[in-house]
N, C-alpha and C. Protein backbone atom coordinates (compact mmCIF):
# COMPACT_ATOMS: atom_id res chain seq x y z
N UNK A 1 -10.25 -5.78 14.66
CA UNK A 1 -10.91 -4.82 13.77
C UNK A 1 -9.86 -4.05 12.97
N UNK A 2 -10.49 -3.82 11.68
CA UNK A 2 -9.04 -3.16 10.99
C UNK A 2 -10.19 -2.02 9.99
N UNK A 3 -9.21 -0.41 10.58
CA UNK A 3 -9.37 0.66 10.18
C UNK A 3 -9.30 0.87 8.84
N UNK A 4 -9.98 0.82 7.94
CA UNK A 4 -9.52 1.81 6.55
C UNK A 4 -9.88 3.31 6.70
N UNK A 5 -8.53 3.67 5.88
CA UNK A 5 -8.32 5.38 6.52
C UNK A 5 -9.20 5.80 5.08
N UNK A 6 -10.34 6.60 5.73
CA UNK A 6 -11.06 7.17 4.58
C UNK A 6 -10.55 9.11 5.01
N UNK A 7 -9.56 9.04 3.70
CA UNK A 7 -9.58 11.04 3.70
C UNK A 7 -10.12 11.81 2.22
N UNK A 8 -10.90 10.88 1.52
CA UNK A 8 -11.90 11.23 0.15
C UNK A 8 -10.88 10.42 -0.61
N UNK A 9 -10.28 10.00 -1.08
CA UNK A 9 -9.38 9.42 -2.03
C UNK A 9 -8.93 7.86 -1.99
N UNK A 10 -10.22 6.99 -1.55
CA UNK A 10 -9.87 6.27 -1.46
C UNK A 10 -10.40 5.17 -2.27
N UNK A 11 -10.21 4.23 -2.92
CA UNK A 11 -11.30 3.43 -3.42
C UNK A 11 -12.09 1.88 -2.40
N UNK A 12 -12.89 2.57 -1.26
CA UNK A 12 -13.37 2.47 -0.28
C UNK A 12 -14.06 0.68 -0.44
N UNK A 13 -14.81 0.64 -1.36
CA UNK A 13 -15.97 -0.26 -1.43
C UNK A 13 -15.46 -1.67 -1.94
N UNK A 14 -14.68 -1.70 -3.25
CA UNK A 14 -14.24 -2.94 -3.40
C UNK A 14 -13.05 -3.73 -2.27
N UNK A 15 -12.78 -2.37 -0.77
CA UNK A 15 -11.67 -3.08 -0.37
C UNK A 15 -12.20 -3.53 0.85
N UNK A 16 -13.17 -2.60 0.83
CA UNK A 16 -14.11 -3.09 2.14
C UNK A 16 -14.98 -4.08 1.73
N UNK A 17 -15.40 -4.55 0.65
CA UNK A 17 -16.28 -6.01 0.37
C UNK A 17 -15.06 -7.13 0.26
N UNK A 18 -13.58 -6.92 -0.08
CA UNK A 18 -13.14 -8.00 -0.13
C UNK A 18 -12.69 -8.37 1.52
N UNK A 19 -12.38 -7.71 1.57
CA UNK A 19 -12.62 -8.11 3.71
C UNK A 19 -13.77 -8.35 3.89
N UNK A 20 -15.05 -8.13 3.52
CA UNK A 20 -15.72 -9.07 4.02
C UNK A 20 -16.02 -10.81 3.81
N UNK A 21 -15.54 -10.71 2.31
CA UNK A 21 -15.53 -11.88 1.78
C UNK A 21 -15.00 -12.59 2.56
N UNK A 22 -13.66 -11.90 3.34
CA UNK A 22 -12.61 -12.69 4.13
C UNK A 22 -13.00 -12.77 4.86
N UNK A 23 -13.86 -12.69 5.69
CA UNK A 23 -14.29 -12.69 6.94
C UNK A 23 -13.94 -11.69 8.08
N UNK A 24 -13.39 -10.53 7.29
CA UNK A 24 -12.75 -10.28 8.55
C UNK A 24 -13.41 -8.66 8.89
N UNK A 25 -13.71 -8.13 9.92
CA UNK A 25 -14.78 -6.67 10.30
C UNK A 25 -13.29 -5.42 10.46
N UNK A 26 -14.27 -4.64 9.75
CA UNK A 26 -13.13 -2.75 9.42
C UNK A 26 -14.59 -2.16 9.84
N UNK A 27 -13.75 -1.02 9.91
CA UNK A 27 -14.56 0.30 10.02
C UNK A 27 -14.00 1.25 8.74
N UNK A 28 -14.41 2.39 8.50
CA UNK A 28 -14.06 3.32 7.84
C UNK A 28 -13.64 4.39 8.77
N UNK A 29 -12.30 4.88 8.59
CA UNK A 29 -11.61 6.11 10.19
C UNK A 29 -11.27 7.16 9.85
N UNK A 30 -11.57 8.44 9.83
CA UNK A 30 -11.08 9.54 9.30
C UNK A 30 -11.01 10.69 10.42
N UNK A 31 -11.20 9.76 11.96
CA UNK A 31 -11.04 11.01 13.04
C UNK A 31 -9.42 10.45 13.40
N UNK A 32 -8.51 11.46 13.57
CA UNK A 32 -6.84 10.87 13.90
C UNK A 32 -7.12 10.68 15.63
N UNK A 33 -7.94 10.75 16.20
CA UNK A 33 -8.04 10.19 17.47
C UNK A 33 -8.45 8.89 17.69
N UNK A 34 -8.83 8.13 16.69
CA UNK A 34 -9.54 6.74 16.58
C UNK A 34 -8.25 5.62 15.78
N UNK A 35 -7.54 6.49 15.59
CA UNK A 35 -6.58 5.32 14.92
C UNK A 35 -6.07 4.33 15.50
N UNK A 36 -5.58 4.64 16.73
CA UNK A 36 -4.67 3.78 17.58
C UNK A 36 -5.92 2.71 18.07
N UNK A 37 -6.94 2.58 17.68
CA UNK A 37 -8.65 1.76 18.46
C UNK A 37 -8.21 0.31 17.82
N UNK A 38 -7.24 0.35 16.32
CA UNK A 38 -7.46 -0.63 15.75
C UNK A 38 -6.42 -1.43 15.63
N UNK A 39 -6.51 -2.95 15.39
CA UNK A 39 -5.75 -4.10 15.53
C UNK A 39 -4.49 -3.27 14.11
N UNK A 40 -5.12 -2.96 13.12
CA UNK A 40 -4.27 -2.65 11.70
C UNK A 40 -5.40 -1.42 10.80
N UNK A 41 -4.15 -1.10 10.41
CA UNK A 41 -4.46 0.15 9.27
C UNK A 41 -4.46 -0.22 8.06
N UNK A 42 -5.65 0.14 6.64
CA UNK A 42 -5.18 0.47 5.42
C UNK A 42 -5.56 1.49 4.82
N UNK A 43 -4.33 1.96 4.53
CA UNK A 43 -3.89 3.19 3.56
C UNK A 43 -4.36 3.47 2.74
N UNK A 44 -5.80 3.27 1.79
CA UNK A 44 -5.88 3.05 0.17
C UNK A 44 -5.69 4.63 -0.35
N UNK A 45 -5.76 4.52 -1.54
CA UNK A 45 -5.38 5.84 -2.20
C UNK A 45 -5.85 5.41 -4.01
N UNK A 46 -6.56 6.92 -4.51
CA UNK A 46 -6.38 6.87 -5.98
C UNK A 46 -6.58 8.01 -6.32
N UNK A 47 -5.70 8.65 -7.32
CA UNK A 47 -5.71 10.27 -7.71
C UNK A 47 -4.42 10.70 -7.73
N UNK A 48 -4.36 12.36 -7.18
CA UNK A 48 -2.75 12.98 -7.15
C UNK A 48 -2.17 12.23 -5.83
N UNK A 49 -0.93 12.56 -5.88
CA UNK A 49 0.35 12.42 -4.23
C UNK A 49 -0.47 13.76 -3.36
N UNK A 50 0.00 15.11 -4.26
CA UNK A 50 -0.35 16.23 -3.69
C UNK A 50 -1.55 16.29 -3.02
N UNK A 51 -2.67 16.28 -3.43
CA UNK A 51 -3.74 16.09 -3.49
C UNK A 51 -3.91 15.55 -2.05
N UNK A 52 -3.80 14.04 -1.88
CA UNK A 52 -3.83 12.84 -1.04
C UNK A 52 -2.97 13.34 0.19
N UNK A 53 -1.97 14.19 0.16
CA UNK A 53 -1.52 14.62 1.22
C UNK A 53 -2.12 15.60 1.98
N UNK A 54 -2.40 16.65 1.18
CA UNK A 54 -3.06 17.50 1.73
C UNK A 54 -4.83 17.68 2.31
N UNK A 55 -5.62 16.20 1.78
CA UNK A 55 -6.54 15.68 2.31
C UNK A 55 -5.91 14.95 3.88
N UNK A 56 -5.00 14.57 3.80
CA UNK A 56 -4.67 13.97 5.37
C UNK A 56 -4.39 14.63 6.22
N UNK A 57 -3.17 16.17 6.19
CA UNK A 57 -2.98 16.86 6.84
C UNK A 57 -4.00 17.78 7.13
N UNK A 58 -5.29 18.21 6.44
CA UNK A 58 -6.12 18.65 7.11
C UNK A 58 -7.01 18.27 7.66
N UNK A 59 -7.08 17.18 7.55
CA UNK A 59 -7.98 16.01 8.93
C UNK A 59 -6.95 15.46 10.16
N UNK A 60 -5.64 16.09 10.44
CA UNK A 60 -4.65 16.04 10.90
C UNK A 60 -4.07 14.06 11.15
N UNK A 61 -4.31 14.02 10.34
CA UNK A 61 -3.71 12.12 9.99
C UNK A 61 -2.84 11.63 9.65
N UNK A 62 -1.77 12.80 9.25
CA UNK A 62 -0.29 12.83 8.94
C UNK A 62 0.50 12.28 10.16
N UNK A 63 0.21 13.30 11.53
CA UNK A 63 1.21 12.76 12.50
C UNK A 63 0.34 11.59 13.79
N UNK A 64 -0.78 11.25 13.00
CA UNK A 64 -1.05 10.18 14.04
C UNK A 64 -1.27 8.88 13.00
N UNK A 65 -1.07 9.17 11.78
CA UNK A 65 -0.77 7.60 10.69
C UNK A 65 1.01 7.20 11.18
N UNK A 66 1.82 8.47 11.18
CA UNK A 66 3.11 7.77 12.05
C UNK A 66 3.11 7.49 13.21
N UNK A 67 2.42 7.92 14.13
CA UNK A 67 2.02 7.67 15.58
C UNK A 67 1.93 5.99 15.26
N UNK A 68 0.93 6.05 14.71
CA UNK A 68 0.21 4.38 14.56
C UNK A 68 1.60 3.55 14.03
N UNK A 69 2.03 3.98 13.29
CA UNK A 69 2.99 3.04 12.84
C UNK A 69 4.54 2.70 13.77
N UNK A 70 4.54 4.15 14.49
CA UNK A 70 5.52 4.02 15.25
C UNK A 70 4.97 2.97 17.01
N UNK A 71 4.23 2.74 16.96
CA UNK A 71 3.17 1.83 17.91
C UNK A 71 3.74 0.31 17.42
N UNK A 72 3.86 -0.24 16.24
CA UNK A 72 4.35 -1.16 16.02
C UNK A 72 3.24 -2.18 15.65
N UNK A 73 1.99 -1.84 15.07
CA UNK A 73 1.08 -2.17 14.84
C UNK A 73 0.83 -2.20 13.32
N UNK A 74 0.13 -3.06 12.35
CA UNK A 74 0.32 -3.11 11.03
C UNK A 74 -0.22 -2.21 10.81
N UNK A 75 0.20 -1.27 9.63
CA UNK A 75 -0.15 -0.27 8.74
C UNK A 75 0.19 -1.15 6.87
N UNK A 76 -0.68 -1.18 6.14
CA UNK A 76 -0.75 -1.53 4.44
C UNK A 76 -1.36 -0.34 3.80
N UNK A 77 -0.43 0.43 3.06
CA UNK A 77 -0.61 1.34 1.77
C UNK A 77 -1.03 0.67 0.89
N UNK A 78 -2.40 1.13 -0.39
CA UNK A 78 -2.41 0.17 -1.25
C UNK A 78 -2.26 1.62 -2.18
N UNK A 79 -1.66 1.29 -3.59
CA UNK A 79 -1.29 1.69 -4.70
C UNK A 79 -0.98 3.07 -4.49
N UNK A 80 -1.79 4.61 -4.23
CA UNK A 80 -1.14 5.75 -4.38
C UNK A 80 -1.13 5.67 -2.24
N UNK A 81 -1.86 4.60 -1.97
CA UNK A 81 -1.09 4.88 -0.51
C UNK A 81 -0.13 4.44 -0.39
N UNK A 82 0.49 3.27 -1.19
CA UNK A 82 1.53 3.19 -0.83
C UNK A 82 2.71 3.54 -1.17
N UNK A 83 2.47 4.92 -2.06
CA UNK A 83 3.30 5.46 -2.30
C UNK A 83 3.52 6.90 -1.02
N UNK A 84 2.24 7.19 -0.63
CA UNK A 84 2.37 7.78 0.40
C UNK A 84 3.37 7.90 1.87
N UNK A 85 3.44 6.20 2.00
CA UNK A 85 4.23 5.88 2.77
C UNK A 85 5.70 6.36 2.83
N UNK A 86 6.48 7.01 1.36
CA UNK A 86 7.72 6.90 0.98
C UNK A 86 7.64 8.65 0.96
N UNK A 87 9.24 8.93 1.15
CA UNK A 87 9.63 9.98 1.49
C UNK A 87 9.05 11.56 0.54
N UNK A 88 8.91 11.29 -0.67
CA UNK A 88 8.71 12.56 -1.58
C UNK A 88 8.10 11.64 -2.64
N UNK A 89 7.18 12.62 -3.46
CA UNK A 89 6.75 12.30 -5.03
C UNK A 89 7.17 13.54 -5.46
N UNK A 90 7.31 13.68 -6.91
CA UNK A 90 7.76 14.68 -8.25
C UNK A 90 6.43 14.58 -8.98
N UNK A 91 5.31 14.52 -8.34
CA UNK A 91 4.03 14.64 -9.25
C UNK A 91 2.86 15.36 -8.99
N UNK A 92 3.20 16.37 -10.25
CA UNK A 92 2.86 17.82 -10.41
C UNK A 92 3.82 18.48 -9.14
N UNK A 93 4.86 18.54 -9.21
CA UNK A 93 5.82 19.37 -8.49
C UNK A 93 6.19 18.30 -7.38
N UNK A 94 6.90 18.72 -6.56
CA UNK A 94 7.84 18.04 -5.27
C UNK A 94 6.96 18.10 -4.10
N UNK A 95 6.32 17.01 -3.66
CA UNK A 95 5.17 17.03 -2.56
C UNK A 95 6.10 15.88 -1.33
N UNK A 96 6.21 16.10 -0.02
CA UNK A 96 6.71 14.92 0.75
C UNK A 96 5.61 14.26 1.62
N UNK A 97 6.13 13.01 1.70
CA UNK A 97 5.06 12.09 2.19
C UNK A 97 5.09 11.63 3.48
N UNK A 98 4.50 10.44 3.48
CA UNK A 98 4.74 10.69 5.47
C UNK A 98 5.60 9.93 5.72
N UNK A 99 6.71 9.67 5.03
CA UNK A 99 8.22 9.36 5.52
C UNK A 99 8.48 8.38 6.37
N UNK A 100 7.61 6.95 6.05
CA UNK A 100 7.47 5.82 7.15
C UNK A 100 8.75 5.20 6.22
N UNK A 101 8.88 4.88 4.58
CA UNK A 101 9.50 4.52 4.15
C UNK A 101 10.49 5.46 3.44
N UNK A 102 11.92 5.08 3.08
CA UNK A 102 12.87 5.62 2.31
C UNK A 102 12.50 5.34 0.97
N UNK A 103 12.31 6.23 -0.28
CA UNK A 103 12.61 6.75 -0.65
C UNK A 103 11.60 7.29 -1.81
N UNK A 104 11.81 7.53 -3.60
CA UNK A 104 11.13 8.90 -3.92
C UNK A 104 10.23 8.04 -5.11
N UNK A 105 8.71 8.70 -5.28
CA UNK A 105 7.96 8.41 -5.99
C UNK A 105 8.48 9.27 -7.33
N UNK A 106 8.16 8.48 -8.79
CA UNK A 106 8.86 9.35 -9.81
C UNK A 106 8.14 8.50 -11.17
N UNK A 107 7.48 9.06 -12.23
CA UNK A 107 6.52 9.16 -13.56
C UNK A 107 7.63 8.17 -13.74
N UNK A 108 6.89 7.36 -14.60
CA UNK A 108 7.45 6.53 -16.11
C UNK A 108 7.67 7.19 -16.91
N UNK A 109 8.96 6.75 -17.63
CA UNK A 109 9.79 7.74 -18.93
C UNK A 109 10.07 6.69 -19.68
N UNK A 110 9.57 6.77 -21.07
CA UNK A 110 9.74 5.94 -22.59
C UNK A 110 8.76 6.04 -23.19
N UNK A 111 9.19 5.74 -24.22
CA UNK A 111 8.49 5.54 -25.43
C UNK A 111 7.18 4.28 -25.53
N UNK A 112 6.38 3.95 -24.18
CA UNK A 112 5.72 3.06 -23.61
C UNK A 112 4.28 3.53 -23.47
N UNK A 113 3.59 2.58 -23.13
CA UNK A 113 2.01 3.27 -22.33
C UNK A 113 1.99 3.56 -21.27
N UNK A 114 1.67 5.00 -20.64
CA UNK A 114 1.37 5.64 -19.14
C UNK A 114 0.17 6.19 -19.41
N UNK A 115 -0.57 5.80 -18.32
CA UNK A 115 -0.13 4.49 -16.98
C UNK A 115 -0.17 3.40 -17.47
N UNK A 116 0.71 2.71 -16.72
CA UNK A 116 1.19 1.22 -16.14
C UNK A 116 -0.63 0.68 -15.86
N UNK A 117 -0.78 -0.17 -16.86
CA UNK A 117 -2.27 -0.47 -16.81
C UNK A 117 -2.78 -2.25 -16.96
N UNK A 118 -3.07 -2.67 -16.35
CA UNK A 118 -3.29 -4.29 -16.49
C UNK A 118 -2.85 -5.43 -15.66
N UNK A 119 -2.70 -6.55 -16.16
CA UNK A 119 -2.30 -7.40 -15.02
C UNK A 119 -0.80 -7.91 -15.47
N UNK A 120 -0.09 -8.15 -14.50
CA UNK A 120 1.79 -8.42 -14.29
C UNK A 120 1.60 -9.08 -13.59
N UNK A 121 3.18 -9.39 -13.75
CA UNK A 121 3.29 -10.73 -12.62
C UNK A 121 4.47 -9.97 -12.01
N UNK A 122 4.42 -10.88 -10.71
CA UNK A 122 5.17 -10.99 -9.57
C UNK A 122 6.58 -11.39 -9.22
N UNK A 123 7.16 -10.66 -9.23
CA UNK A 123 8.50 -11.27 -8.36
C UNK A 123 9.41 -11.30 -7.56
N UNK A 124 9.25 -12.40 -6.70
CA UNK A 124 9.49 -11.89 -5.02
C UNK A 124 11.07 -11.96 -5.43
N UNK A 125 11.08 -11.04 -4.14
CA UNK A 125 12.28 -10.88 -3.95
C UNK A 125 12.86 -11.40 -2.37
N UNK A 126 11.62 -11.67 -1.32
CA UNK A 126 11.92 -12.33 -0.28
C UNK A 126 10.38 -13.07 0.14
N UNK A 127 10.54 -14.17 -0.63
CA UNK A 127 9.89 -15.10 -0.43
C UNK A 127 9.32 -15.94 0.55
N UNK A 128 9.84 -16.01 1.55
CA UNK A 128 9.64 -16.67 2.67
C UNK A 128 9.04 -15.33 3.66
N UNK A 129 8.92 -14.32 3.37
CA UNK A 129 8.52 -13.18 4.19
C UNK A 129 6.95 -13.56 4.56
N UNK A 130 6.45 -13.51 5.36
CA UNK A 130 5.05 -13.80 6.42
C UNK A 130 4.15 -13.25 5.21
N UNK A 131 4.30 -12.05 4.76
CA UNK A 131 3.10 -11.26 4.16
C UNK A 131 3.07 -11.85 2.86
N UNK A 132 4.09 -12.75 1.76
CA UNK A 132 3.92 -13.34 1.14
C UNK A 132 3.94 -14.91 1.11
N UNK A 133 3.10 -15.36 1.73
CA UNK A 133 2.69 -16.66 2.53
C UNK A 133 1.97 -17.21 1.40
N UNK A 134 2.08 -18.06 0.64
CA UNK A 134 0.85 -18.93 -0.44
C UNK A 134 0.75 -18.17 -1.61
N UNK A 135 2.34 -17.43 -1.83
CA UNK A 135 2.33 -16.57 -3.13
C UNK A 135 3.54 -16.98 -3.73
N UNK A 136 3.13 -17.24 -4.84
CA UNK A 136 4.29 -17.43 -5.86
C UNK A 136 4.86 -16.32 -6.82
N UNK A 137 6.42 -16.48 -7.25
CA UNK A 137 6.69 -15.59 -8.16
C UNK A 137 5.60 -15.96 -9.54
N UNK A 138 5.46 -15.02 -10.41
CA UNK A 138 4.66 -15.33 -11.10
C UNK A 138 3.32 -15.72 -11.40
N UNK A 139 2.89 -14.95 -10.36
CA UNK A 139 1.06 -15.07 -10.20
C UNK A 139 0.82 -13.22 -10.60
N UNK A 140 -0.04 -13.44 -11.01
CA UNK A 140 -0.74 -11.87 -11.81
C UNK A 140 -1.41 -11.21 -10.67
N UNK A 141 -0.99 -9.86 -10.55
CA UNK A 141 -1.80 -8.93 -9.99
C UNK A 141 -2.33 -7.78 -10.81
N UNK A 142 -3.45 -6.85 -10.46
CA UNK A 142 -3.47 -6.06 -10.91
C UNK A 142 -3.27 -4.24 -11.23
N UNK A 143 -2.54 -3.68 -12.50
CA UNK A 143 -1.76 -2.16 -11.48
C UNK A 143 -2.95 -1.41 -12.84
N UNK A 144 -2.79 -0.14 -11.83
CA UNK A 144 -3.19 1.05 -12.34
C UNK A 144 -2.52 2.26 -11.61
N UNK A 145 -1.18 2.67 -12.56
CA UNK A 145 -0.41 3.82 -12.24
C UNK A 145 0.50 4.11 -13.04
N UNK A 146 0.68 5.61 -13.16
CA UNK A 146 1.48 6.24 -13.78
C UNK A 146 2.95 6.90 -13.17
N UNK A 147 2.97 6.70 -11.99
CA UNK A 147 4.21 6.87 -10.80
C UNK A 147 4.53 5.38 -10.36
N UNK A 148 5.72 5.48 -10.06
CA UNK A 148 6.36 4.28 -8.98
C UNK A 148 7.24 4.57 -8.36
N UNK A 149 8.09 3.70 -7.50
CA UNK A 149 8.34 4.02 -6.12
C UNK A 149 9.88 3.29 -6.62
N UNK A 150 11.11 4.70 -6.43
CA UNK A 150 12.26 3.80 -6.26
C UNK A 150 12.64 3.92 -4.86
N UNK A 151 12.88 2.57 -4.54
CA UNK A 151 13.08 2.45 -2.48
C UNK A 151 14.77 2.52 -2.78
N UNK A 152 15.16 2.70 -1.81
CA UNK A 152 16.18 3.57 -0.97
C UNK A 152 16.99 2.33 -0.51
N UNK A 153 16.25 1.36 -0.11
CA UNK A 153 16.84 0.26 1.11
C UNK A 153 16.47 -0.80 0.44
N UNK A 154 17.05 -1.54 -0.51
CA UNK A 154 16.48 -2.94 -0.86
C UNK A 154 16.22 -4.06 -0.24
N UNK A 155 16.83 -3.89 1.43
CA UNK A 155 15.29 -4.58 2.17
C UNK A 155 14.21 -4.36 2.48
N UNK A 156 13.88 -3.35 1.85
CA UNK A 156 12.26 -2.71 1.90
C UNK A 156 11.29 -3.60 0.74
N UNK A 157 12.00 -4.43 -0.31
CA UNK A 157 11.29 -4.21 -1.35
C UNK A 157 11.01 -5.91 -1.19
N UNK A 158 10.19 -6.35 -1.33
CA UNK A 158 9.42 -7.63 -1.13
C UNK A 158 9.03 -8.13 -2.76
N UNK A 159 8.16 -7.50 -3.46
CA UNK A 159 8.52 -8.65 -5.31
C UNK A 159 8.88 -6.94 -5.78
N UNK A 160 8.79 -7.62 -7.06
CA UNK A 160 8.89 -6.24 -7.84
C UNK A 160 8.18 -7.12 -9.32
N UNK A 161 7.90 -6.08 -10.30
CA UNK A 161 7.04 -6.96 -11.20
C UNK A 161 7.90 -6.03 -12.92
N UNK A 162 7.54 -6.36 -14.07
CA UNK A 162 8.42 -6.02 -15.01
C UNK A 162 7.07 -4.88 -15.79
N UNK A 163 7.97 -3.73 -15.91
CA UNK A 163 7.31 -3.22 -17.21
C UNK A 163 8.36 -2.18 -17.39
N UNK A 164 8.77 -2.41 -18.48
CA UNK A 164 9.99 -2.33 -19.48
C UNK A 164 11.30 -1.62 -18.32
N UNK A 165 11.18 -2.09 -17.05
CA UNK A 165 12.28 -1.69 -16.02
C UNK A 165 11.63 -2.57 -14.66
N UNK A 166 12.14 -3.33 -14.02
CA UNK A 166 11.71 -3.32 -12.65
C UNK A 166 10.95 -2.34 -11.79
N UNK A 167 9.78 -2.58 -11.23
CA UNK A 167 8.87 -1.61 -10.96
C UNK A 167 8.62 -2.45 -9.32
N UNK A 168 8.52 -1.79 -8.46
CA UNK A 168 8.25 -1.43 -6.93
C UNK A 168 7.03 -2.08 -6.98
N UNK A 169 6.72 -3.56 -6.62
CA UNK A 169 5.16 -4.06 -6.31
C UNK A 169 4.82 -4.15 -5.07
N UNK A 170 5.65 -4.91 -4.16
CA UNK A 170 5.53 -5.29 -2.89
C UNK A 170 6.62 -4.18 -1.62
N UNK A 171 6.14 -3.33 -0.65
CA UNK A 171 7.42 -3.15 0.13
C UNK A 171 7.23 -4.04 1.22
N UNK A 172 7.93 -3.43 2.63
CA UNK A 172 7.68 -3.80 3.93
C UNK A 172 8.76 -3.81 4.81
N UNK A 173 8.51 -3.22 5.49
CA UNK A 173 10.02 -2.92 7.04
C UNK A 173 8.74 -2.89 8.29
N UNK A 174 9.20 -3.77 8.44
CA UNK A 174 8.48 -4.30 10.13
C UNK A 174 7.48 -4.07 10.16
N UNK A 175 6.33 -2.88 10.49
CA UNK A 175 5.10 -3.53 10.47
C UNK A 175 4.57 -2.43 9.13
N UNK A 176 5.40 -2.01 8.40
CA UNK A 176 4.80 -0.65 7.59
C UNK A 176 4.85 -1.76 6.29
N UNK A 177 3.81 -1.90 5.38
CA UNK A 177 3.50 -2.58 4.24
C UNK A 177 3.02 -1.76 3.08
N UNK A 178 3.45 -2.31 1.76
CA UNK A 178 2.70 -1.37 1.04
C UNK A 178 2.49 -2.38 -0.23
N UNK A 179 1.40 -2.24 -1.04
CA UNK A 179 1.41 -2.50 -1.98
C UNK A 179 0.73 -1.71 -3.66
N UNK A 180 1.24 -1.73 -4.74
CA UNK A 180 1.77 -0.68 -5.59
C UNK A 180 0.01 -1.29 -6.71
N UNK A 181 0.11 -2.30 -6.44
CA UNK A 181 -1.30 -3.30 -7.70
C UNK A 181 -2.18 -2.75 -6.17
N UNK A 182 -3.31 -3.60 -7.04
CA UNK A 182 -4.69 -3.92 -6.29
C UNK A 182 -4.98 -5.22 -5.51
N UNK A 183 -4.74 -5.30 -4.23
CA UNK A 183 -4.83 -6.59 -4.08
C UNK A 183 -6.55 -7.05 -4.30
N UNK A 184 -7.24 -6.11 -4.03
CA UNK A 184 -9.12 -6.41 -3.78
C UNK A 184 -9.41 -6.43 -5.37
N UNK A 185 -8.16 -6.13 -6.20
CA UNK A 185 -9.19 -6.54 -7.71
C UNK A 185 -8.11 -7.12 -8.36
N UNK A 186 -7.07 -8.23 -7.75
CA UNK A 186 -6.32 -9.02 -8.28
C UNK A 186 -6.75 -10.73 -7.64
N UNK A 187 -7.98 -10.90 -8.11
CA UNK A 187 -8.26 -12.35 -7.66
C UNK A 187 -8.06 -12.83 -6.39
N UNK A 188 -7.54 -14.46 -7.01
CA UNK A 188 -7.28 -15.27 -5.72
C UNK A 188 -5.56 -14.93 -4.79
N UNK A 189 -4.60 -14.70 -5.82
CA UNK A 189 -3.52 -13.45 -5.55
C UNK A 189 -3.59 -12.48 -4.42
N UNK A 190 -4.46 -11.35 -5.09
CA UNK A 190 -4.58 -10.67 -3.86
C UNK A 190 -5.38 -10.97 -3.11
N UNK A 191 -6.34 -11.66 -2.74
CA UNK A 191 -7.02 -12.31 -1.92
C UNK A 191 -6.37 -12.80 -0.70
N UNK A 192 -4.91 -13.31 -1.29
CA UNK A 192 -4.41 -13.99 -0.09
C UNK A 192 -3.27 -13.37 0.25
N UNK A 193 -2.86 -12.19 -0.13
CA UNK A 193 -2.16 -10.91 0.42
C UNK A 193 -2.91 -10.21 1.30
N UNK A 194 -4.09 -10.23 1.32
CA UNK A 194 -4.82 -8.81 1.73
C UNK A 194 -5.23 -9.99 2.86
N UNK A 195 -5.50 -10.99 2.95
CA UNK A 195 -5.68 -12.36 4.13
C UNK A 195 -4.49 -12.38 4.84
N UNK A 196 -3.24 -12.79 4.06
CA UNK A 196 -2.04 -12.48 5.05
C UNK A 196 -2.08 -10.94 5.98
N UNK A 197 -2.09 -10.23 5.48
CA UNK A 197 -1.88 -8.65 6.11
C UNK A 197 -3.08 -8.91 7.12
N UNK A 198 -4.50 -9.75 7.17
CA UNK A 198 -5.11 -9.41 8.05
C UNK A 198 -4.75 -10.16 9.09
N UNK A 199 -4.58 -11.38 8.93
CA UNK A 199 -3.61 -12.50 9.72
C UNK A 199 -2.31 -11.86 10.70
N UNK A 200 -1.74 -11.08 9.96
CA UNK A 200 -0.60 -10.42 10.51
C UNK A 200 -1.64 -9.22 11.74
N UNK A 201 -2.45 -8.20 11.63
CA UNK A 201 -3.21 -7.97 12.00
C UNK A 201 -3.83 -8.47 13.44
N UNK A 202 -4.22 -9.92 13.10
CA UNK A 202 -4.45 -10.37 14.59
C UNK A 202 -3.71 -11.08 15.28
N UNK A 203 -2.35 -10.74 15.04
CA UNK A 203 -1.37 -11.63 15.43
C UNK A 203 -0.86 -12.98 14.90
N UNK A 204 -2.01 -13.73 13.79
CA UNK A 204 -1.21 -15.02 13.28
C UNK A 204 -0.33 -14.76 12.72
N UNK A 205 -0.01 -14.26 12.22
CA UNK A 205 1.42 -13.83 11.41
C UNK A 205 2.28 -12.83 11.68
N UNK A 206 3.49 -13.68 12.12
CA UNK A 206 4.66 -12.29 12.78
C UNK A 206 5.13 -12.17 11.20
């Protein structure tokens, strides 16, 4: 069974119908005593950093989403969750996050369109990694964001995708995952990301 963490900010429905498509049964979890119940966690998120934090810490889900992760059990951030995962954002002021991953969320700067809006492609950066199993560089996902994530540890960072700089798509350090697109509204792509992560989940995939 795999938990999606509902703390109001989540975009709940398309991620919970594409698991079902997959076959695979979630609940929706927003008591921090029920977390540890489940095979795997996902993170979703859409809105502020600030915001999204301070919806978790007052349902107290801050120190039992690291509990869970420090358990060694899969946890997947998707887009502003998985920015959550990383140490600080700079949006609307200096907010810190729950510090599973190194390092700092930070706005797009140029003379460009913000947000980061549409479909990109992919490019791994460790290919043979379990969670990108039946994915190629260069398959389209889909993003909607105006922040991204510079990581700290470039073995954290799994693809990364282009808009007018290398941009943070894929992370992952042992069982903490994140991803920056949509996997539930990036096709057959994320289809089989969000299948790997559940796979990983029940153990087929170390």
């Amino acid at each position: 069974m795999i938990g999606i963490i509902d703390y109001g900010m989540g975009n709940l429905y398309s991620l919970s119908k594409a698991l079902e498509r997959l076959g695979h049964a979630y609940e929706f979890v927003s008591a921090a005593d029920k977390l540890q119940s489940y095979e795997g966690v996902i993170l979703p998120g859409v809105g502020a950093f600030g915001d999204a934090m301070q919806n978790i810490r007052d349902l107290s889900l801050d120190q039992a989403i690291r509990e869970y992760a420090d358990s060694g059990k899969p946890i997947l951030g998707i887009c502003l969750g998985m920015q959550l995962l990383f140490s600080q954002s700079e949006e609307h002021g200096t907010h810190r996050g729950l510090q599973l991953l190194d390092g700092d969320v930070v706005r797009f700067q140029g003379a460009y369109k913000i947000p980061h809006m549409g479909w990109n492609q992919l490019t791994l950066k460790q290919a043979d990694h379990p969670l990108l199993k039946d994915v190629a560089s260069g398959e389209y996902v889909y993003f909607v964001h105006s922040y991204h994530v510079r990581v700290k540890h470039g073995g954290d960072l799994l693809a990364t995708t282009d808009y007018h700089q290398d941009v943070t798509a894929i992370v992952g350090r042992n069982n903490v995952f994140g991803m920056q697109f949509h996997p539930e509204k990036s096709g057959e792509t994320g289809m089989r990301l969000l299948q790997n992560f559940a796979k990983r989940c029940e153990g087929v995939l170390l």
